[in-house]
Protein backbone atom coordinates (compact mmCIF):
# COMPACT_ATOMS: atom_id res chain seq x y z
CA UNK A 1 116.72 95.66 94.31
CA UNK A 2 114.97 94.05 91.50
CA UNK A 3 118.22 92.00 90.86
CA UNK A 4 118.71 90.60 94.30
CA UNK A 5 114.62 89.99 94.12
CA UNK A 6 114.95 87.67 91.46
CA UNK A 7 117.88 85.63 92.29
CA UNK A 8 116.32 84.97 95.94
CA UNK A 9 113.04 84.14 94.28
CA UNK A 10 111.30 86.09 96.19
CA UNK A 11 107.11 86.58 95.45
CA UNK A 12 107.00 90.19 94.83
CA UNK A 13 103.83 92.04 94.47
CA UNK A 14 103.97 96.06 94.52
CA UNK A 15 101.58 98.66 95.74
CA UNK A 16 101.79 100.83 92.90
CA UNK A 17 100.68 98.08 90.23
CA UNK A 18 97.89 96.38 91.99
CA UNK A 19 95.49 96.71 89.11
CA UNK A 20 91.63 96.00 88.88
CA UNK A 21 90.30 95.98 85.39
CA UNK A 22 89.33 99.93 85.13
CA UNK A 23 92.86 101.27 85.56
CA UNK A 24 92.74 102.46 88.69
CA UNK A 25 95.36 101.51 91.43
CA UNK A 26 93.70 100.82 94.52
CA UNK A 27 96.19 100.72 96.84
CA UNK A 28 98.18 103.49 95.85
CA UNK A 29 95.35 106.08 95.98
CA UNK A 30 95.29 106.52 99.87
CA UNK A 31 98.92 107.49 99.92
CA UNK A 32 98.67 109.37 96.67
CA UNK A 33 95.56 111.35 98.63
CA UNK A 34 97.75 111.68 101.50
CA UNK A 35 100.51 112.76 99.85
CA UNK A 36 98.61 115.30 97.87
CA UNK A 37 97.12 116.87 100.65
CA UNK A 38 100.33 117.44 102.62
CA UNK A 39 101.84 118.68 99.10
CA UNK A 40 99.95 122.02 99.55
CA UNK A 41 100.87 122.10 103.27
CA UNK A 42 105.01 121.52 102.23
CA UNK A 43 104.60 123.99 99.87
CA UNK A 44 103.18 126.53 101.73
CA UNK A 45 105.85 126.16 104.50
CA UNK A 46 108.78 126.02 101.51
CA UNK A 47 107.27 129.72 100.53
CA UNK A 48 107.69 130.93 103.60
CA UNK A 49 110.85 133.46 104.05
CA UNK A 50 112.74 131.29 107.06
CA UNK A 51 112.87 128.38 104.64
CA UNK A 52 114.51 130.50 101.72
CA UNK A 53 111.16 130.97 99.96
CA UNK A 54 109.61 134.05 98.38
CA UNK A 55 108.04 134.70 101.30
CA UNK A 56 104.33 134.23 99.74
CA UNK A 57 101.46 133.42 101.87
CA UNK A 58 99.39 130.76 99.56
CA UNK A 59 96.14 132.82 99.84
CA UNK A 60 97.19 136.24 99.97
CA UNK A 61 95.49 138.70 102.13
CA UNK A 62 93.55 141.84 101.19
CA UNK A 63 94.26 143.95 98.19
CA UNK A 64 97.06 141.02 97.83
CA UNK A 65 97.08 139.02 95.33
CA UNK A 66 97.01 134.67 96.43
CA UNK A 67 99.81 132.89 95.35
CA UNK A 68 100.21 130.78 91.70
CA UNK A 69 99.93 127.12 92.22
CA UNK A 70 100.93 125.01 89.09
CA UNK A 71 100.22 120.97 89.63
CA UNK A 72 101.22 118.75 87.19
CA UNK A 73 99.35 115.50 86.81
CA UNK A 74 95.11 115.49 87.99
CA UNK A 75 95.32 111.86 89.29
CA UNK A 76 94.74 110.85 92.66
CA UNK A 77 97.43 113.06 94.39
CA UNK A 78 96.98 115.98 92.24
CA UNK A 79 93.36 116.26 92.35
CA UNK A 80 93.74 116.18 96.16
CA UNK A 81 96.65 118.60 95.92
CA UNK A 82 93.94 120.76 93.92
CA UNK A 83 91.22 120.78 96.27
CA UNK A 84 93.49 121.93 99.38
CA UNK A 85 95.25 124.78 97.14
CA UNK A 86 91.79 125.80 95.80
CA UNK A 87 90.54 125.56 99.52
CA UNK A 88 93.13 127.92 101.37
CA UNK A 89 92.44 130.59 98.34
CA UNK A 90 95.40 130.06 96.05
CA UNK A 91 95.13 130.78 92.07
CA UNK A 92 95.16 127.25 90.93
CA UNK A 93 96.07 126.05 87.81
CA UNK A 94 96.09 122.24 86.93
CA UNK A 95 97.95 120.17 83.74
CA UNK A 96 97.07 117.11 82.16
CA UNK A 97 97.08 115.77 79.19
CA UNK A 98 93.73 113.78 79.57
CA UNK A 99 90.69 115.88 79.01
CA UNK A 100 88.40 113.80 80.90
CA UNK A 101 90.82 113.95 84.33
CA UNK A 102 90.83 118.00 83.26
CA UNK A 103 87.01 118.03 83.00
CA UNK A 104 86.64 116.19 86.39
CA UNK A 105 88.97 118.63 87.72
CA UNK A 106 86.97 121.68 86.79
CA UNK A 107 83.37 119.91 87.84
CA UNK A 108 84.30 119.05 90.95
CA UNK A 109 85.47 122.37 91.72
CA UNK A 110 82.92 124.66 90.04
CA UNK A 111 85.35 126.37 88.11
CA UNK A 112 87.32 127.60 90.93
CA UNK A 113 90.67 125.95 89.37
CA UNK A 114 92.28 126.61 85.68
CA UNK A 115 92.47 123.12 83.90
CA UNK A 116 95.38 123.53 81.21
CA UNK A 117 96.09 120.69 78.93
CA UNK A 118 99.77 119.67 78.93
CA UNK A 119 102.14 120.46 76.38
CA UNK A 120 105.45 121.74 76.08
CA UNK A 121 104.44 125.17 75.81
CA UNK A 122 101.64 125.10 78.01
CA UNK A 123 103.75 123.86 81.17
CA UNK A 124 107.03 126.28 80.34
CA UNK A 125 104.07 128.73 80.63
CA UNK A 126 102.29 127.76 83.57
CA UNK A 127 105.70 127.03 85.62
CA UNK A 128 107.53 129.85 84.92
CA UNK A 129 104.88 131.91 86.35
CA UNK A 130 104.36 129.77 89.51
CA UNK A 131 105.15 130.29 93.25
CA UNK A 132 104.16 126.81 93.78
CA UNK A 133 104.57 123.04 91.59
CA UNK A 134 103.49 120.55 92.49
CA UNK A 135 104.85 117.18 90.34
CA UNK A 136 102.02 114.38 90.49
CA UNK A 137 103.05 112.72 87.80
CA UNK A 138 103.00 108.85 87.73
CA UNK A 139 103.70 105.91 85.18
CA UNK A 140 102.64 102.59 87.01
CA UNK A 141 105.63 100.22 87.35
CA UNK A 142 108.20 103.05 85.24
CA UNK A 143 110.20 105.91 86.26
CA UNK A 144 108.40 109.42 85.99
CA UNK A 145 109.30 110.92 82.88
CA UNK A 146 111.29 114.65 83.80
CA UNK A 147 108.94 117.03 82.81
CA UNK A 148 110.88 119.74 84.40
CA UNK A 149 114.33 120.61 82.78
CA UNK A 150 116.85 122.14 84.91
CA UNK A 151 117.07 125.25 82.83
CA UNK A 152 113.06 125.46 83.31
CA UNK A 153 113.73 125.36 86.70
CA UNK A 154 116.05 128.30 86.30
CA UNK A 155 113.61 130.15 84.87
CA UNK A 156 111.28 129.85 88.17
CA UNK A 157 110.67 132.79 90.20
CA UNK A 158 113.61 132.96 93.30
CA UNK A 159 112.72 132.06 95.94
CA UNK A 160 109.17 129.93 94.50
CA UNK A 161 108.87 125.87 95.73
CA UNK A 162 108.83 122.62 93.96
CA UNK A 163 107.25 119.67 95.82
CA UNK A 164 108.12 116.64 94.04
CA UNK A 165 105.30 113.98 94.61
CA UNK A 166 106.83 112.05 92.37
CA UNK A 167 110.62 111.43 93.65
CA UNK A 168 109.45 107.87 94.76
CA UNK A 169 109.64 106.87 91.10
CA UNK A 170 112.85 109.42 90.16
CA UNK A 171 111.10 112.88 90.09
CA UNK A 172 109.71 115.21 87.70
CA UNK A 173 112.39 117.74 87.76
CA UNK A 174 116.53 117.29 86.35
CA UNK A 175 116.96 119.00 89.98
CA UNK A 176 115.27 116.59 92.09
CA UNK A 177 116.89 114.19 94.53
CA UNK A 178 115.40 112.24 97.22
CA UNK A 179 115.57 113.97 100.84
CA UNK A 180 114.24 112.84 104.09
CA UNK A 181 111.66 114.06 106.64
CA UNK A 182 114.76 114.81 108.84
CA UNK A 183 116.11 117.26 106.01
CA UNK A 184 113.09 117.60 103.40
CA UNK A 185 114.45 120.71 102.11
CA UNK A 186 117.26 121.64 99.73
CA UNK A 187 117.69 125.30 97.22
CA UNK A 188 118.66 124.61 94.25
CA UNK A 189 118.48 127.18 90.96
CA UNK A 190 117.19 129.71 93.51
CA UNK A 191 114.49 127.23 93.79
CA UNK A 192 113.05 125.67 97.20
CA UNK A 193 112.99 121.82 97.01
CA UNK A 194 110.82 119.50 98.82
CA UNK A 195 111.61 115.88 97.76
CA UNK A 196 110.92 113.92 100.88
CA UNK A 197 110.39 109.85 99.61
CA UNK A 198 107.31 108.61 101.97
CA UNK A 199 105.77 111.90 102.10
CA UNK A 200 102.73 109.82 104.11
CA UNK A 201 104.98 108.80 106.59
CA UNK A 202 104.74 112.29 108.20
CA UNK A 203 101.00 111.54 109.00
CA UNK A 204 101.54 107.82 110.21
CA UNK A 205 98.62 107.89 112.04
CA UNK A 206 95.94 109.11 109.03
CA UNK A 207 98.36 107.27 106.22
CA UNK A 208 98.13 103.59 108.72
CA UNK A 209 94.40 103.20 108.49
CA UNK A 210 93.81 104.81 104.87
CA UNK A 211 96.40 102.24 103.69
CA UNK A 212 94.91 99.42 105.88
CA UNK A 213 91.54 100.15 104.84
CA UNK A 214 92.46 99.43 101.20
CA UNK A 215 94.95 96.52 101.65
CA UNK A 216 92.38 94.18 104.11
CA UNK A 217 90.58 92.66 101.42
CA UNK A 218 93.34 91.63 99.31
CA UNK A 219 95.09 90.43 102.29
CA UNK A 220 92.40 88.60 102.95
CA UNK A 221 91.98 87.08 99.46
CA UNK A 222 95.43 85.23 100.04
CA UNK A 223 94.71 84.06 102.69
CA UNK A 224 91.75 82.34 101.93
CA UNK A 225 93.21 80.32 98.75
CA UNK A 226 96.51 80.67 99.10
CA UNK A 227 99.26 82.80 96.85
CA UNK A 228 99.15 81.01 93.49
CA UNK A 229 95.03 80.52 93.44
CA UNK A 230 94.51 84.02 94.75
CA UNK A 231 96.81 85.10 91.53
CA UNK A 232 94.61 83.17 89.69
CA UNK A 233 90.73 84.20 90.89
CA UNK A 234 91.90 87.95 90.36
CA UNK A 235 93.70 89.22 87.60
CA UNK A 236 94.74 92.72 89.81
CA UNK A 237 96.37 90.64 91.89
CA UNK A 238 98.57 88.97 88.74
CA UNK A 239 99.47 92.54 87.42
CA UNK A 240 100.40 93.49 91.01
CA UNK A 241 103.58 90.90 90.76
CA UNK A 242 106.76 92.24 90.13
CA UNK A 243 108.80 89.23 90.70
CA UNK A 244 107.79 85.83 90.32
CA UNK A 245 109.68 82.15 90.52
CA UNK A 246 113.14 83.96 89.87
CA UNK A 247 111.83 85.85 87.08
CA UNK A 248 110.32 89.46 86.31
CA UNK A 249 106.70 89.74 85.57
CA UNK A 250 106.10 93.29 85.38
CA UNK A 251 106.39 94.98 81.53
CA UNK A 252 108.07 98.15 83.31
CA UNK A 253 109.84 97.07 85.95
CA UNK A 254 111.33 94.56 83.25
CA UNK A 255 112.31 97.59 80.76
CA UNK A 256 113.81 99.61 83.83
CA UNK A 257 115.92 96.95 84.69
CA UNK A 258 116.88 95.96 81.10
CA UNK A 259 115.47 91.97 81.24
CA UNK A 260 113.11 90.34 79.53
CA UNK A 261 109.81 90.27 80.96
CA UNK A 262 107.12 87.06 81.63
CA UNK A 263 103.46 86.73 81.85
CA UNK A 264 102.96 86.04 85.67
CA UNK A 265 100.44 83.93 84.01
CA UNK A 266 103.25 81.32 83.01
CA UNK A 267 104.61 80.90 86.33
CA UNK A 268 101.67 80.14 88.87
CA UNK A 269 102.17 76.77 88.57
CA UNK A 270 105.27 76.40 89.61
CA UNK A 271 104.22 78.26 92.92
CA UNK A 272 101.59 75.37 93.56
């Protein structure tokens, strides 16, 4: 894609790396809440026995014990992932490996959810005792690093779920590969997969306005001055490019695709 991008010099911005100056991604956080959401919801359908899962009920019933919910990443999706898991009455336990996303976590929450910082150990830990992951784990503009081996996945309880948030950018797990709403679902090391790319698209209704909510004002911004002044008034709008005049602007989309990268910063004239 990125290849064919550049050599019909197309002007490419992406969702995903639309940055302001404080980090955040603006337009990726109503999917990523969406998605995080319906993560729970996947997850508690993967569990249940007609889809080859343990046959758990997330929040266990009396003098049962709730199911183990392990998410990996406490950004957008994860957080949101949290809050539903935490709300239905699972045993929630949450991985990062920034304290201050952890501490968030566990504030928001009143202590209802185990934050765990993420290390090796800690997630073989966590996992291996979960009926539930959930991979939320996102690099803007790179693939997701596979936290997941498949011999950790072995070591999962039969018949426990993985919901892979993050198959969009390659997935968290050796054992993940894409799947579709049609077909979500797929077993693999006695281990129920949910994969689906577009996970929002199963709620186009709540994912449409979230998405158009956010998106407006930058639309909007274009508009108004035009592509190469809009790029320069607002510098999330220059790390949103991908692509540029034949030519890749993004640092990781540049080192996935093994070219050199350049400064969007270089090129805006050329677009006048």
């Amino acid at each position: 894609l990125t290849r064919v991008l550049v050599e019909r010099r197309v002007r490419a911005l992406a969702y995903e790396t639309l940055q302001p100056g404080d980090g955040s991604l603006p337009l990726l956080a109503p999917m990523s809440e969406v998605a995080g959401r319906l993560a729970v919801q996947a997850g508690a359908w993967c569990l249940q026995a007609q889809s080859a899962g343990r046959g758990v009920l997330l929040s266990g019933a009396s003098g049962v014990r709730p199911a183990k919910v392990v998410i990996l990443g406490a950004g957008i999706a994860g957080t949101n992932a949290c809050q539903v898991a935490v709300g239905v009455g699972a045993d929630v336990s949450i991985l990062d490996v920034d304290p201050a996303k952890l501490r968030y976590v566990h504030d928001i929450l009143g202590g209802h959810v185990t934050t765990v910082m993420s290390n090796r150990a800690n997630l073989e830990e966590e996992v291996v005792a979960a009926d539930l992951v959930v991979g939320s784990v996102l690099i803007p503009g790179a693939r997701t690093p596979r936290l997941l081996s498949r011999a950790l996945v072995g070591a999962m309880r039969p018949g426990a779920a993985l919901v892979d948030l993050s198959i969009d950018q390659g997935g968290c797990a050796e054992t993940s590969r894409p799947t579709t709403h049609a077909h979500p679902t797929y077993v693999e090391e006695e281990v129920v997969h949910y994969c689906v790319t577009n996970m929002p698209a199963a709620v186009p209704h709540t994912a449409t306005f979230a998405l158009t909510n956010a998106t407006l004002s930058y639309a909007l911004e274009i508009a108004d001055h035009g592509f190469a002044e809009a790029l320069r008034r607002n510098p999330a709008l220059r790390r949103a490019t991908n692509v540029l005049a034949g030519r890749v602007t993004h640092p990781g989309v540049a080192e996935a695709a093994g070219v050199a990268v350049t400064p969007p910063e270089q090129l805006l004239d050329a677009l006048s």
